[in-house]
N, C-alpha and C. Protein backbone atom coordinates (compact mmCIF):
# COMPACT_ATOMS: atom_id res chain seq x y z
N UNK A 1 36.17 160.48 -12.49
CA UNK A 1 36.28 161.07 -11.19
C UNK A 1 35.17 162.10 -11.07
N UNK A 2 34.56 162.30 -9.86
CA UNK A 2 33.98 163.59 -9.54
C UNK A 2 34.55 164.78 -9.50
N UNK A 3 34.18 165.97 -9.53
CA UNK A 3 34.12 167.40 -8.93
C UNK A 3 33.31 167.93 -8.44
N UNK A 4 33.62 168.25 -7.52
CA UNK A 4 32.18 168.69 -6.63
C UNK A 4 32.43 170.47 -6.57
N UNK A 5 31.91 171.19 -7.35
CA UNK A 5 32.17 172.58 -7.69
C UNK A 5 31.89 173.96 -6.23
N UNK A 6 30.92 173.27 -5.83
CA UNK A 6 30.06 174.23 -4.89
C UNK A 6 29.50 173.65 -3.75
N UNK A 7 30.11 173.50 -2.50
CA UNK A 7 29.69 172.73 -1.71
C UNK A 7 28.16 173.31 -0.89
N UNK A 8 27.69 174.09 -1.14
CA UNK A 8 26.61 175.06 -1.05
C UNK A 8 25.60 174.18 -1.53
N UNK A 9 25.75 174.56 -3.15
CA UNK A 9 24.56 173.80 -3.60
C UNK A 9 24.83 172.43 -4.23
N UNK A 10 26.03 172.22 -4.10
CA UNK A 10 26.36 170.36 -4.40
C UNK A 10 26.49 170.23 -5.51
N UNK A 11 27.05 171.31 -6.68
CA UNK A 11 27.00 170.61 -8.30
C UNK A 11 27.63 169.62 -8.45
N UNK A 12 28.10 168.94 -8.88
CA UNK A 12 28.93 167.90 -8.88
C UNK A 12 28.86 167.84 -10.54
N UNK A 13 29.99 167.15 -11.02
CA UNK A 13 30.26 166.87 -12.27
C UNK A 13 31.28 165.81 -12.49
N UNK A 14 30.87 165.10 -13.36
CA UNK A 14 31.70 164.07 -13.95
C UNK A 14 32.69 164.23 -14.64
N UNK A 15 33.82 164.35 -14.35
CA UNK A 15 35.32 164.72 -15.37
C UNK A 15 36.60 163.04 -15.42
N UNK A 16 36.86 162.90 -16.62
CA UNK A 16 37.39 162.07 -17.00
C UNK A 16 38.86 162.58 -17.51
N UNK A 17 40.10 161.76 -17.05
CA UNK A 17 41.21 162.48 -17.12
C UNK A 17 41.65 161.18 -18.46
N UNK A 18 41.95 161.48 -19.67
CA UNK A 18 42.20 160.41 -20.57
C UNK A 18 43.66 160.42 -20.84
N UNK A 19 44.67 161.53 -20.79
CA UNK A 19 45.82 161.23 -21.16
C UNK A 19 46.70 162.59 -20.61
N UNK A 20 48.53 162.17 -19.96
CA UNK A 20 48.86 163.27 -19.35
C UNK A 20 49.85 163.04 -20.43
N UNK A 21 49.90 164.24 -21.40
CA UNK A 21 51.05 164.57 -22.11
C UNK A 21 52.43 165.13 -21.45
N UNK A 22 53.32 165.27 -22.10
CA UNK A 22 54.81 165.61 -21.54
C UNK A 22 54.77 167.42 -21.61
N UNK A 23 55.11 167.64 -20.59
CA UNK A 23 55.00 169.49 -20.50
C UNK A 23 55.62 169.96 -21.88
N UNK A 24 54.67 170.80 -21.91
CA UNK A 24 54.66 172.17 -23.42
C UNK A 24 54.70 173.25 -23.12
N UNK A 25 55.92 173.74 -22.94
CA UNK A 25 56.00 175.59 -22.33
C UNK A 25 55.25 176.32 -23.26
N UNK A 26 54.91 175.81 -24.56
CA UNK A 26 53.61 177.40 -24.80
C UNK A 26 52.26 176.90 -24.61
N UNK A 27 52.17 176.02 -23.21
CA UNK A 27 50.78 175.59 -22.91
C UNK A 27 50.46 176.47 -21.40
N UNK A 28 49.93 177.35 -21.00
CA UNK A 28 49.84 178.22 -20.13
C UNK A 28 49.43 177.70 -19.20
N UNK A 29 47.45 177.05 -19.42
CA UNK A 29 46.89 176.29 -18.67
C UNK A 29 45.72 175.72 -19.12
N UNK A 30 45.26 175.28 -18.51
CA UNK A 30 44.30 173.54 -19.13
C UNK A 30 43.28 174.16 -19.55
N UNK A 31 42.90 173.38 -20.69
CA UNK A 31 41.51 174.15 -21.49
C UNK A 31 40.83 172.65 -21.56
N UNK A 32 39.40 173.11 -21.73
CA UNK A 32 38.40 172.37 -21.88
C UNK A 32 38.03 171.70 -23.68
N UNK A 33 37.84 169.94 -23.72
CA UNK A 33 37.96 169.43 -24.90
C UNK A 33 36.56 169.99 -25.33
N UNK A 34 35.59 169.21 -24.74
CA UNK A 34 33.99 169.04 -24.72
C UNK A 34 33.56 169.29 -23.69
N UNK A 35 31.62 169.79 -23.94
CA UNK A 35 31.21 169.96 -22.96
C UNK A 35 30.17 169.36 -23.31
N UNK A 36 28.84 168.89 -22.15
CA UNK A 36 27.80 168.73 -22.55
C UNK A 36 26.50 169.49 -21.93
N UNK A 37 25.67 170.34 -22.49
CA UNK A 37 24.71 171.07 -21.96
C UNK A 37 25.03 172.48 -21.42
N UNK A 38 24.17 173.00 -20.86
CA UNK A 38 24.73 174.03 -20.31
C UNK A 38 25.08 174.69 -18.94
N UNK A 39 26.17 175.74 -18.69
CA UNK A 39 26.22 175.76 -16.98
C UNK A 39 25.28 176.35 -16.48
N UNK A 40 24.49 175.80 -15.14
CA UNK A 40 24.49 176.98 -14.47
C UNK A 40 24.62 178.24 -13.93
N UNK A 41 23.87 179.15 -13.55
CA UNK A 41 24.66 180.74 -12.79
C UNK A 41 24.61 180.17 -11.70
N UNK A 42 25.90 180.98 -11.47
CA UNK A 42 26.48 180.44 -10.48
C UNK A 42 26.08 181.39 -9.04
N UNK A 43 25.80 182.74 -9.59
CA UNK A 43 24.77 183.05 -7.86
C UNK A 43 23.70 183.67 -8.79
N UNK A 44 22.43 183.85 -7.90
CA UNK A 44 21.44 184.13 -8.32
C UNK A 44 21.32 185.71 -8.15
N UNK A 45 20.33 186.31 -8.90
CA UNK A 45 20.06 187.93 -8.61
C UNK A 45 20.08 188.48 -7.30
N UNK A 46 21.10 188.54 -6.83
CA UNK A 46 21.40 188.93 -5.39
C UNK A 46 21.58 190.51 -5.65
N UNK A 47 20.69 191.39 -4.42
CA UNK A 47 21.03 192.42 -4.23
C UNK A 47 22.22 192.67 -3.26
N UNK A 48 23.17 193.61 -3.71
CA UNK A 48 24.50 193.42 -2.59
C UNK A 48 24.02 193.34 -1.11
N UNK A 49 23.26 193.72 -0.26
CA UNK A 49 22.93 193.67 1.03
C UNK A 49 22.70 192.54 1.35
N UNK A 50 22.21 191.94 0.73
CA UNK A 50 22.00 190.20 0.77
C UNK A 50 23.29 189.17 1.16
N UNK A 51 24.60 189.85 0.53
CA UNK A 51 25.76 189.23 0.75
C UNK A 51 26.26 189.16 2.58
């Protein structure tokens, strides 16, 4: 499936859902297996007036 992160600048990313286990109350919330490469910043050297 896609994700499209930032409709601004269009990142998009490829995420693959492989298996839904049965709920685990000491599982809080979803963590990441693998990644590949690195992220982007996500805004650039903006001076606050700019916002």
């Amino acid at each position: 499936m896609e994700y499209l992160f930032d409709f601004g600048d269009q990142w998009r990313f490829d995420v693959r859902l492989e298996k839904i286990d049965p709920p685990d109350a000491r599982i809080k919330k979803p963590g990441i297996l693998e990644k590949r490469g690195e992220a982007p910043p996500q805004y650039l050297n903006l001076d606050e007036d700019e916002w």
